[in-house]
PDB file of N, CA and C in Angstrom:
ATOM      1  N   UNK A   1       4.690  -9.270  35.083  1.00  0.00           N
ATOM      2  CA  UNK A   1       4.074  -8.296  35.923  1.00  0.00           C
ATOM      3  C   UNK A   1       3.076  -7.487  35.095  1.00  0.00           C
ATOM      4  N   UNK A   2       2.091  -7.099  35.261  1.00  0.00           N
ATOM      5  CA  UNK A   2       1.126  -6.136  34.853  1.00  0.00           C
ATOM      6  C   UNK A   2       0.722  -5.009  35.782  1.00  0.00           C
ATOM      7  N   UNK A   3       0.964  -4.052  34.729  1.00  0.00           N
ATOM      8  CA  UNK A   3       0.882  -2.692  35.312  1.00  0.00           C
ATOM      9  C   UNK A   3      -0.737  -1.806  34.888  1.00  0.00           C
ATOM     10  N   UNK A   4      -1.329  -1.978  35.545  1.00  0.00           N
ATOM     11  CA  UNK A   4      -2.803  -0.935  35.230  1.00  0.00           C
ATOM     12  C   UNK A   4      -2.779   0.330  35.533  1.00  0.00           C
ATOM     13  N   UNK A   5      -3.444   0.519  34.514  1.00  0.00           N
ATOM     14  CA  UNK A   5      -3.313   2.346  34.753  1.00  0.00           C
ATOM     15  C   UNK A   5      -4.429   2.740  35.456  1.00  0.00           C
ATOM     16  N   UNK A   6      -4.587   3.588  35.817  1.00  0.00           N
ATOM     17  CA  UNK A   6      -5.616   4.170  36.810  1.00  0.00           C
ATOM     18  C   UNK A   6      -6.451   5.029  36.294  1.00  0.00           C
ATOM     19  N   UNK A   7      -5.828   5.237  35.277  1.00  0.00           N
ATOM     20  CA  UNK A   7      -6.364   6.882  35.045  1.00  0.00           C
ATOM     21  C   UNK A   7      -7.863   6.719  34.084  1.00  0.00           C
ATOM     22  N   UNK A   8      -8.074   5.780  33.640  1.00  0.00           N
ATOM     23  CA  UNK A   8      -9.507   6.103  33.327  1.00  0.00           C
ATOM     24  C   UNK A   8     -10.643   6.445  34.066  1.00  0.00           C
ATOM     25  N   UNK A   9     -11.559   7.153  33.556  1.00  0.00           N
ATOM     26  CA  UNK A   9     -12.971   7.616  34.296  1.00  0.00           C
ATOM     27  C   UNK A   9     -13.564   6.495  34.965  1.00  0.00           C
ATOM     28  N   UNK A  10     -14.752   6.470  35.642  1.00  0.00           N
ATOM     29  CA  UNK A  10     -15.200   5.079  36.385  1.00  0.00           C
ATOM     30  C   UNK A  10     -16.329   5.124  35.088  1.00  0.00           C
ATOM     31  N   UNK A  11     -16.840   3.902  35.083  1.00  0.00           N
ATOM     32  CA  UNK A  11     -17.862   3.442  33.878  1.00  0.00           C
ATOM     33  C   UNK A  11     -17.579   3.232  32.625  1.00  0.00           C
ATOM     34  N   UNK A  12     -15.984   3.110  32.462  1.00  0.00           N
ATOM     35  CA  UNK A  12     -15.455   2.363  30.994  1.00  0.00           C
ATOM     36  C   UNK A  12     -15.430   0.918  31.557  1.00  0.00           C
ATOM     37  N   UNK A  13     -16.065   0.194  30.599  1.00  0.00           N
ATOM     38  CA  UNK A  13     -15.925  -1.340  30.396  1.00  0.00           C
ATOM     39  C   UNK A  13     -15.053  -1.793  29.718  1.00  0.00           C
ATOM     40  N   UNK A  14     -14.781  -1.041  28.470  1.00  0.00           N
ATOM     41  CA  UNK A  14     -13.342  -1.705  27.897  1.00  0.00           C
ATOM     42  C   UNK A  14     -12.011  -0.470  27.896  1.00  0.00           C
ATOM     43  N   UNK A  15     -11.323  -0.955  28.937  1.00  0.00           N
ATOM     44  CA  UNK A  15     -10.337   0.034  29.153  1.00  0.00           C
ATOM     45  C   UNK A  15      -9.333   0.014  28.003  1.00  0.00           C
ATOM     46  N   UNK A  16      -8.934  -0.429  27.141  1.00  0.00           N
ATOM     47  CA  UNK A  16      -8.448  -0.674  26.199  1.00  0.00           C
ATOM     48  C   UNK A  16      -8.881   0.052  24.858  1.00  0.00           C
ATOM     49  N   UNK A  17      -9.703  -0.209  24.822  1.00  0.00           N
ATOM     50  CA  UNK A  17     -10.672   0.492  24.063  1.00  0.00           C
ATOM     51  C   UNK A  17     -10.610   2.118  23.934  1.00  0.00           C
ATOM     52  N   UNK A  18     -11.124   2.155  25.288  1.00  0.00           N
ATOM     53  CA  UNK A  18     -11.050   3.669  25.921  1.00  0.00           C
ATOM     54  C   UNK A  18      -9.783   4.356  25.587  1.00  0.00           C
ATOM     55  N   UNK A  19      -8.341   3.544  25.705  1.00  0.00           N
ATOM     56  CA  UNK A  19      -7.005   4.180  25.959  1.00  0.00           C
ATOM     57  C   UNK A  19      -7.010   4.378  24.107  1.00  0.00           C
ATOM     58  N   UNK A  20      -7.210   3.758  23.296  1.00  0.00           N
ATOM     59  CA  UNK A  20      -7.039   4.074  21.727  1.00  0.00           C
ATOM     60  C   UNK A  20      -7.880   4.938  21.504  1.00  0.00           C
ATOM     61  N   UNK A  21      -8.696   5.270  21.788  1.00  0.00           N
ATOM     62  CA  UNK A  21      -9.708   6.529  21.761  1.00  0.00           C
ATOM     63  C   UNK A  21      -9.060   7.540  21.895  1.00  0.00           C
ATOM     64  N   UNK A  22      -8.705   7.659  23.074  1.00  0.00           N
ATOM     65  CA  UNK A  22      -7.794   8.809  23.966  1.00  0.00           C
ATOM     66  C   UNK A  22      -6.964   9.136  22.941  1.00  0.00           C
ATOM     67  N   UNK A  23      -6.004   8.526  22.737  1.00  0.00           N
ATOM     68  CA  UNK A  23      -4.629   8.346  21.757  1.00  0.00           C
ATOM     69  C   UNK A  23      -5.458   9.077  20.267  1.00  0.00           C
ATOM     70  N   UNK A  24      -5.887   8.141  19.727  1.00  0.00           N
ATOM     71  CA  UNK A  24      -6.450   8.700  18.709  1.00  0.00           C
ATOM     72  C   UNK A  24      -7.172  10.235  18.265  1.00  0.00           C
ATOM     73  N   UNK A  25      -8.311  10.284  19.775  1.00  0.00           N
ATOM     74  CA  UNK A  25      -8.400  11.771  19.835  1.00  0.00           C
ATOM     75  C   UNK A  25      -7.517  13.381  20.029  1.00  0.00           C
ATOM     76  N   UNK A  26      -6.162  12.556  20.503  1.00  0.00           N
ATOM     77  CA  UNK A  26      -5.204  13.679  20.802  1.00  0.00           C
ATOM     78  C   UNK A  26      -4.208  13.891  19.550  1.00  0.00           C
ATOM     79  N   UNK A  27      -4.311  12.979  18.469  1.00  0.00           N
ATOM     80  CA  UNK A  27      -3.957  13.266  17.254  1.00  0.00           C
ATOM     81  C   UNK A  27      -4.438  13.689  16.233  1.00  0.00           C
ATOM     82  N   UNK A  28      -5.887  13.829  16.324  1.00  0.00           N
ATOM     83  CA  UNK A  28      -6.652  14.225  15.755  1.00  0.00           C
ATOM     84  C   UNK A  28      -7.528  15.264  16.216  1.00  0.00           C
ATOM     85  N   UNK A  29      -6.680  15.799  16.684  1.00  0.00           N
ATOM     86  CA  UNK A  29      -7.322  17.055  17.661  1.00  0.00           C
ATOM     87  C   UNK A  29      -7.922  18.263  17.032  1.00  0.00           C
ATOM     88  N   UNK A  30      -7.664  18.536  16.054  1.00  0.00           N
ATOM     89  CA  UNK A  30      -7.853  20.109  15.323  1.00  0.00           C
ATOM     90  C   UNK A  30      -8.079  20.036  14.171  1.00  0.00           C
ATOM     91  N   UNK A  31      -8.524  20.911  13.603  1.00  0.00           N
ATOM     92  CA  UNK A  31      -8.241  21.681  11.975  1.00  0.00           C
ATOM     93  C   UNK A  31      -7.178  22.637  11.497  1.00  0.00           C
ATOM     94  N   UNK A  32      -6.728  22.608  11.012  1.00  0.00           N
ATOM     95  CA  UNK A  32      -5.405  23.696  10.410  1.00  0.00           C
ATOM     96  C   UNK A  32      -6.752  24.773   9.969  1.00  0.00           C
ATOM     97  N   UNK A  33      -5.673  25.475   9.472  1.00  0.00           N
ATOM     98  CA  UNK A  33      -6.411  26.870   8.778  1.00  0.00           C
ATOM     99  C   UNK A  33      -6.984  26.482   7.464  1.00  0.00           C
ATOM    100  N   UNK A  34      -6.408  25.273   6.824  1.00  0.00           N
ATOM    101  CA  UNK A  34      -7.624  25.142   5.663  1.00  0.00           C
ATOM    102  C   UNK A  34      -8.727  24.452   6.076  1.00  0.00           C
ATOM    103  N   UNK A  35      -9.009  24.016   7.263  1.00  0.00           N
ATOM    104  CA  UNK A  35     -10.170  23.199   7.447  1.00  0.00           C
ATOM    105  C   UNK A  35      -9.893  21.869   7.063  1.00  0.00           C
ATOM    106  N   UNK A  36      -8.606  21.376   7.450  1.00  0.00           N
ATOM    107  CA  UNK A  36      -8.131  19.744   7.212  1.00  0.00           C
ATOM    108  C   UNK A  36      -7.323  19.422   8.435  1.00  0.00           C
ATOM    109  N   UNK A  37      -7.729  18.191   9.009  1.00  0.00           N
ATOM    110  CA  UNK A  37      -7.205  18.006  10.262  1.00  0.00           C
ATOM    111  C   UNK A  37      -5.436  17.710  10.466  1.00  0.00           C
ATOM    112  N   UNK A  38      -4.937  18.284  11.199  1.00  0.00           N
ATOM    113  CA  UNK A  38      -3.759  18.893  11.770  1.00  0.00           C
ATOM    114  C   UNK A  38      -3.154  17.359  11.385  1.00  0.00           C
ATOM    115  N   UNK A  39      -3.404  16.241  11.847  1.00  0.00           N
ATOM    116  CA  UNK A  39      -2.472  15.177  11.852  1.00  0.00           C
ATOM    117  C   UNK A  39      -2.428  14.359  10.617  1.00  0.00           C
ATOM    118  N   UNK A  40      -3.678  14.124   9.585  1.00  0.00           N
ATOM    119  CA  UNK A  40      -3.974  13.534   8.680  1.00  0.00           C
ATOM    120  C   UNK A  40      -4.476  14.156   7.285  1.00  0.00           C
ATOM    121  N   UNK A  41      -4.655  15.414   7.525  1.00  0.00           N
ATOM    122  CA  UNK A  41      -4.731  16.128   6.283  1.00  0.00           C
ATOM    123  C   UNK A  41      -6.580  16.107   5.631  1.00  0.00           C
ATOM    124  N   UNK A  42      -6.850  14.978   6.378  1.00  0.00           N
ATOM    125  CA  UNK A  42      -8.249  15.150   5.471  1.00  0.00           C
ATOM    126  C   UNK A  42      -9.378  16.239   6.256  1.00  0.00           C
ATOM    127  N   UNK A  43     -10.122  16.435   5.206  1.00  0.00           N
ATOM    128  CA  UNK A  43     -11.308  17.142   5.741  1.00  0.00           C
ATOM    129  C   UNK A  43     -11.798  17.085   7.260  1.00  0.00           C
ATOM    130  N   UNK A  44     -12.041  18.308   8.180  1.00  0.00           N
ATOM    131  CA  UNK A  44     -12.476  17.935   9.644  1.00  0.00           C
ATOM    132  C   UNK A  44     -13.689  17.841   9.465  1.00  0.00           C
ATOM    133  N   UNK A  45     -14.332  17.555  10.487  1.00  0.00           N
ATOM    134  CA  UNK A  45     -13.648  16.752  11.463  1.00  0.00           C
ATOM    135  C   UNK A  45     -13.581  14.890  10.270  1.00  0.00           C
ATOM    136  N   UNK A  46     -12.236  14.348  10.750  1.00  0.00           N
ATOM    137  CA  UNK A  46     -11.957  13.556   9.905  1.00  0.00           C
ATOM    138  C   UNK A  46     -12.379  12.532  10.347  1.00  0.00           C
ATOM    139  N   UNK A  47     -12.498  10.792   9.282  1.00  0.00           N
ATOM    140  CA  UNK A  47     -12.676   9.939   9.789  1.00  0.00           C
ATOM    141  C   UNK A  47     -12.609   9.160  11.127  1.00  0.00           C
ATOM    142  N   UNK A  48     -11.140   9.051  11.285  1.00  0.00           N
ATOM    143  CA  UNK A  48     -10.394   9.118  11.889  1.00  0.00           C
ATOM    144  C   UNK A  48     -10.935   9.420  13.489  1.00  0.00           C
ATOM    145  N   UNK A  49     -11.229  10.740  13.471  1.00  0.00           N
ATOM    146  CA  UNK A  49     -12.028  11.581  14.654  1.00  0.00           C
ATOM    147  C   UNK A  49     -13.217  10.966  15.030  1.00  0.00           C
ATOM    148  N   UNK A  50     -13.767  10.784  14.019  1.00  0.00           N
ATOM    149  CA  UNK A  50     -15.160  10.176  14.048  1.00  0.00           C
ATOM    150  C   UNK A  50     -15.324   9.030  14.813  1.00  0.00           C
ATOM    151  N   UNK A  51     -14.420   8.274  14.179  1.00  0.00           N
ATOM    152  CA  UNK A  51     -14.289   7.317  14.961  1.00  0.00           C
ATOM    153  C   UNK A  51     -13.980   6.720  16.066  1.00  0.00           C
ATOM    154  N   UNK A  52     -13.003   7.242  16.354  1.00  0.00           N
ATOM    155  CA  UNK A  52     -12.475   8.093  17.881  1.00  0.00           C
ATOM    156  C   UNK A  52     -13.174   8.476  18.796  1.00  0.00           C
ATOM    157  N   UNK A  53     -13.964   9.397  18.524  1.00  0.00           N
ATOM    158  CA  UNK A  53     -14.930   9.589  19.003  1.00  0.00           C
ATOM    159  C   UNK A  53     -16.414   8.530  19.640  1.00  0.00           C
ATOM    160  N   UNK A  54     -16.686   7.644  18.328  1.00  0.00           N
ATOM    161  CA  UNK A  54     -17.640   6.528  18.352  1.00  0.00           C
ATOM    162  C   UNK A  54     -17.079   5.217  19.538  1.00  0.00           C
ATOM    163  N   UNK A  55     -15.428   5.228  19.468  1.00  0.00           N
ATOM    164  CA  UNK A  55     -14.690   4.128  20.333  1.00  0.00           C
ATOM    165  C   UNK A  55     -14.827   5.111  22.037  1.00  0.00           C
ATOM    166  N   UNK A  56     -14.832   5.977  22.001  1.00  0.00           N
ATOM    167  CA  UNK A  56     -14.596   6.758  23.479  1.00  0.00           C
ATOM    168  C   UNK A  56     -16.445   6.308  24.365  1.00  0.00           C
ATOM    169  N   UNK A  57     -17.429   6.145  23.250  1.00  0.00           N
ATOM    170  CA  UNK A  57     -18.471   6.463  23.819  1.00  0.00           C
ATOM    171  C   UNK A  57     -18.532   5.182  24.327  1.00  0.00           C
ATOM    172  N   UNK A  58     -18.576   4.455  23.337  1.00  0.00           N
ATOM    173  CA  UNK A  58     -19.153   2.390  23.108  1.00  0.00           C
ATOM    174  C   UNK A  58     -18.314   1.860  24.205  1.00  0.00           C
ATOM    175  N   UNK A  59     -17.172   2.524  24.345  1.00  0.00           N
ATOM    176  CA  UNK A  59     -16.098   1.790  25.561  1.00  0.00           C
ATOM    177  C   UNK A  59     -17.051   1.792  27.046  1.00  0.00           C
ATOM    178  N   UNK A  60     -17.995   2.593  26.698  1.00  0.00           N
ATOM    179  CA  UNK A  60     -18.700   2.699  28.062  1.00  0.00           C
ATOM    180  C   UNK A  60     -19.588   1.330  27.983  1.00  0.00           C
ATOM    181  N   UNK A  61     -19.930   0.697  27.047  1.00  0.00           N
ATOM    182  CA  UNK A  61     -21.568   0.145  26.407  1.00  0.00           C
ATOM    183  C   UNK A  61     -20.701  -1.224  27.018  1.00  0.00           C
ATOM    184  N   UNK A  62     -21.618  -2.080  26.689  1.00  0.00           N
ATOM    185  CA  UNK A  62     -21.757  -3.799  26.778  1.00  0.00           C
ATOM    186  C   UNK A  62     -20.652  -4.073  25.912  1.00  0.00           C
ATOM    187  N   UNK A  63     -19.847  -5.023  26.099  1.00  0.00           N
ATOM    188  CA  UNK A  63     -18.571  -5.339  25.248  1.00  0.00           C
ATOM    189  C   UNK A  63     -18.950  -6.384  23.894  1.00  0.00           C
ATOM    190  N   UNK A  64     -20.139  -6.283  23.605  1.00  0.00           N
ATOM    191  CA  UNK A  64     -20.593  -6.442  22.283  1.00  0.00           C
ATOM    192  C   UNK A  64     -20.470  -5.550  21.370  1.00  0.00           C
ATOM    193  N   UNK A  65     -20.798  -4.366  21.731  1.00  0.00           N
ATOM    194  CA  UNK A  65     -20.886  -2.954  21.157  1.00  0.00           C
ATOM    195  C   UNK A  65     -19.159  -2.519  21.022  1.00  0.00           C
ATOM    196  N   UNK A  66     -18.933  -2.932  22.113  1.00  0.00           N
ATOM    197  CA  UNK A  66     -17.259  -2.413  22.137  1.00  0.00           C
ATOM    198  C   UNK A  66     -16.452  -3.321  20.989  1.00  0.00           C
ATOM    199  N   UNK A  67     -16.719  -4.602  21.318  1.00  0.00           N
ATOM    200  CA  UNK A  67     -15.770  -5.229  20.216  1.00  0.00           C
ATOM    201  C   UNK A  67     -15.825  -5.206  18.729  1.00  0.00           C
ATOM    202  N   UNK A  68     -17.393  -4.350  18.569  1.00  0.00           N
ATOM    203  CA  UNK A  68     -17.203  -4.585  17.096  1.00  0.00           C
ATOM    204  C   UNK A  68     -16.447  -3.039  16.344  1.00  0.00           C
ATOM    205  N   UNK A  69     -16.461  -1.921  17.372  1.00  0.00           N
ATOM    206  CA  UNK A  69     -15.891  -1.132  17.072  1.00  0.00           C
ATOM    207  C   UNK A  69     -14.404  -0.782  17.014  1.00  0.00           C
ATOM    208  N   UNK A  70     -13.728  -2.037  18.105  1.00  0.00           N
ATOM    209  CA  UNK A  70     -12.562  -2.206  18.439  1.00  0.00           C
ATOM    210  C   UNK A  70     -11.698  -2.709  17.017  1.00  0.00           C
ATOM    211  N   UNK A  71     -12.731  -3.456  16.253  1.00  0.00           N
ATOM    212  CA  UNK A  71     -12.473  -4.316  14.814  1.00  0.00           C
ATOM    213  C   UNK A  71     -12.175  -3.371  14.194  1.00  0.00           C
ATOM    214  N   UNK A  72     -13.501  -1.952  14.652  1.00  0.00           N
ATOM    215  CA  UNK A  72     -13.375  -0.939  13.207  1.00  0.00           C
ATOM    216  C   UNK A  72     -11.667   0.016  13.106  1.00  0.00           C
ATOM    217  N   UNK A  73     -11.422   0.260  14.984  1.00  0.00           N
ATOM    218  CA  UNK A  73      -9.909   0.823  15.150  1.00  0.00           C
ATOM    219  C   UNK A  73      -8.869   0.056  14.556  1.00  0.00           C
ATOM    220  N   UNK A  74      -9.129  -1.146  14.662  1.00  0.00           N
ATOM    221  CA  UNK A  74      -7.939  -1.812  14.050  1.00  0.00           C
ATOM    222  C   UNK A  74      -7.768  -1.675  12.389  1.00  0.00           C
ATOM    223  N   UNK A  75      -8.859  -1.924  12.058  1.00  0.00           N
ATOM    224  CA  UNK A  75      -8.709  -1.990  10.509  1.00  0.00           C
ATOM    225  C   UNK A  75      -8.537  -0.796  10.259  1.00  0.00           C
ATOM    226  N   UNK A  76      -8.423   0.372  10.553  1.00  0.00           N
ATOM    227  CA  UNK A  76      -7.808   1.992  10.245  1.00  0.00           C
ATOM    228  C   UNK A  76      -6.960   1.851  10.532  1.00  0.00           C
ATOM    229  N   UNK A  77      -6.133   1.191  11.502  1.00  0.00           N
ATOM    230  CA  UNK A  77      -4.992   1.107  11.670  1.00  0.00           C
ATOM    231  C   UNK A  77      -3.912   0.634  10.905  1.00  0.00           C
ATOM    232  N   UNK A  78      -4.532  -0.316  10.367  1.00  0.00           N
ATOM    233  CA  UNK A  78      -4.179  -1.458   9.013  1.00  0.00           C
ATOM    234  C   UNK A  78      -3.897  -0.654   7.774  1.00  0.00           C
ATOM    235  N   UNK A  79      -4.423   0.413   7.478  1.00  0.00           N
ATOM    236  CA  UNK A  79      -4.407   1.535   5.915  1.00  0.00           C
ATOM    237  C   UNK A  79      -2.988   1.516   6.285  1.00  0.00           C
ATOM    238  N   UNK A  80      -2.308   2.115   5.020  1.00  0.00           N
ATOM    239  CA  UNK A  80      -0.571   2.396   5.171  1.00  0.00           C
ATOM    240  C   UNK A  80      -0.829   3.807   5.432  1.00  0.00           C
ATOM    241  N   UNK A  81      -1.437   4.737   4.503  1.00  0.00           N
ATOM    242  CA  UNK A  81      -1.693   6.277   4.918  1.00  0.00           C
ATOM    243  C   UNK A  81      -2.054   6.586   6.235  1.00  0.00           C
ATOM    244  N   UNK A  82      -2.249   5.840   6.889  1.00  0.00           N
ATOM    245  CA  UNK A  82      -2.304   6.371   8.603  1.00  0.00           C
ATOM    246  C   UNK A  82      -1.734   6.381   9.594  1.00  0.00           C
ATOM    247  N   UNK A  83      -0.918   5.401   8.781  1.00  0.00           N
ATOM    248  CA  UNK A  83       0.444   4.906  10.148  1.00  0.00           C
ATOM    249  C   UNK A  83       1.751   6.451  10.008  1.00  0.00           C
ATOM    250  N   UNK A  84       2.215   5.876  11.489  1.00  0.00           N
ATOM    251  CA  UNK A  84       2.784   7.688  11.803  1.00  0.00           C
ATOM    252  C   UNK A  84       3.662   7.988  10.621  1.00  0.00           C
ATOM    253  N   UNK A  85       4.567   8.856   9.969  1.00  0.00           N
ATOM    254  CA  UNK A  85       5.328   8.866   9.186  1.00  0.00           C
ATOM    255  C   UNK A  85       5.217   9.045   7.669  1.00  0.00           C
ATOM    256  N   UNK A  86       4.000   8.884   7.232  1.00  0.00           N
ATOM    257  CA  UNK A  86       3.380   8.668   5.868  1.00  0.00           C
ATOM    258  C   UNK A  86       2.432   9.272   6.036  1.00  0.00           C
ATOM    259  N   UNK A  87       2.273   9.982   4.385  1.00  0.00           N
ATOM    260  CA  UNK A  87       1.221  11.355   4.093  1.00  0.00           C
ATOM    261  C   UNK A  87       0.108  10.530   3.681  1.00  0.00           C
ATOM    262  N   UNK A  88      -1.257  11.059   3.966  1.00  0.00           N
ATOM    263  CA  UNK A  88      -2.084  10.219   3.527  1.00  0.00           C
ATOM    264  C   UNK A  88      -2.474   9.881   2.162  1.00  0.00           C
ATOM    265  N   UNK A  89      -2.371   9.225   1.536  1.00  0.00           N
ATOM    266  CA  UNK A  89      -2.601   8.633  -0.205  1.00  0.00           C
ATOM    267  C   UNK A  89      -3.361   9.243  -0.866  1.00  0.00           C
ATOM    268  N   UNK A  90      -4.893   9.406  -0.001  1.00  0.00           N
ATOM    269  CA  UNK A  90      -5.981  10.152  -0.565  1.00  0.00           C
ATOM    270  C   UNK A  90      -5.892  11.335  -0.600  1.00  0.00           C
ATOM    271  N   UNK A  91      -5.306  12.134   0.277  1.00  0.00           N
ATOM    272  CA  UNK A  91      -5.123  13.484   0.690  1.00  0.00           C
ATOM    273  C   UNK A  91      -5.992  14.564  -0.314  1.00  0.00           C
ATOM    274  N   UNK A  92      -7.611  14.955  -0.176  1.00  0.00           N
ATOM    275  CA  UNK A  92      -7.848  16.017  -0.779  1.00  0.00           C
ATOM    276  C   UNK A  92      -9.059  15.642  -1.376  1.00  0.00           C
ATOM    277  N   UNK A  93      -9.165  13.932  -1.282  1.00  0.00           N
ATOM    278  CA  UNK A  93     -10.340  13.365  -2.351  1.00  0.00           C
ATOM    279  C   UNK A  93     -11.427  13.295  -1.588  1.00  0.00           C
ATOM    280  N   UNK A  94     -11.879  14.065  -0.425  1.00  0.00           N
ATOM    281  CA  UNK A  94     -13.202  13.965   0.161  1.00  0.00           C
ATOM    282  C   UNK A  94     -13.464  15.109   0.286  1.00  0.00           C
ATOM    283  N   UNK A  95     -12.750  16.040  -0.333  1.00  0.00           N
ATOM    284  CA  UNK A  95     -12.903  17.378  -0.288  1.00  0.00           C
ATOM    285  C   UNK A  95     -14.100  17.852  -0.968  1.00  0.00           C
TER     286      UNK A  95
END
């Protein structure tokens, strides 16, 4: 059975896409008081965000555009410092 969600805006092409965006942007939501983002520690707005950000837009674009950014979510995903549970390795070196 497959269950679709509804809840995206109208004019995303890759809904998938779109939903790791989402996700991603709500963890990476803020800056702490030193000016390092709340979930990952690095400098804001962080990679991470950035990118997030770049997947929320492209999800709208031609799924050329989408898939190569979809590559870029995954391979951040792939770092060990990013996955939930673990402090980030670099923590401080883009400071």
């Amino acid at each position: 059975m497959v269950i679709a969600d509804q809840t995206a805006p109208t004019g995303i092409v890759d809904h998938l896409l779109w939903q790791d965006a989402q996700q991603m942007l709500g963890r990476h939501a803020s800056a702490g008081p030193d000016g390092n983002c709340v979930w990952c520690g690095w400098r804001w707005p962080c990679a991470p965000r950035r990118l997030a950000e770049r997947a929320a837009i492209v999800s709208r674009r031609p799924w050329r555009e989408a898939w190569t950014v979809r590559h870029d979510l995954n391979s951040i995903r792939a770092m060990p410092a990013l996955k939930a549970g673990h402090p980030p390795l670099n923590r401080g070196y883009f400071d």
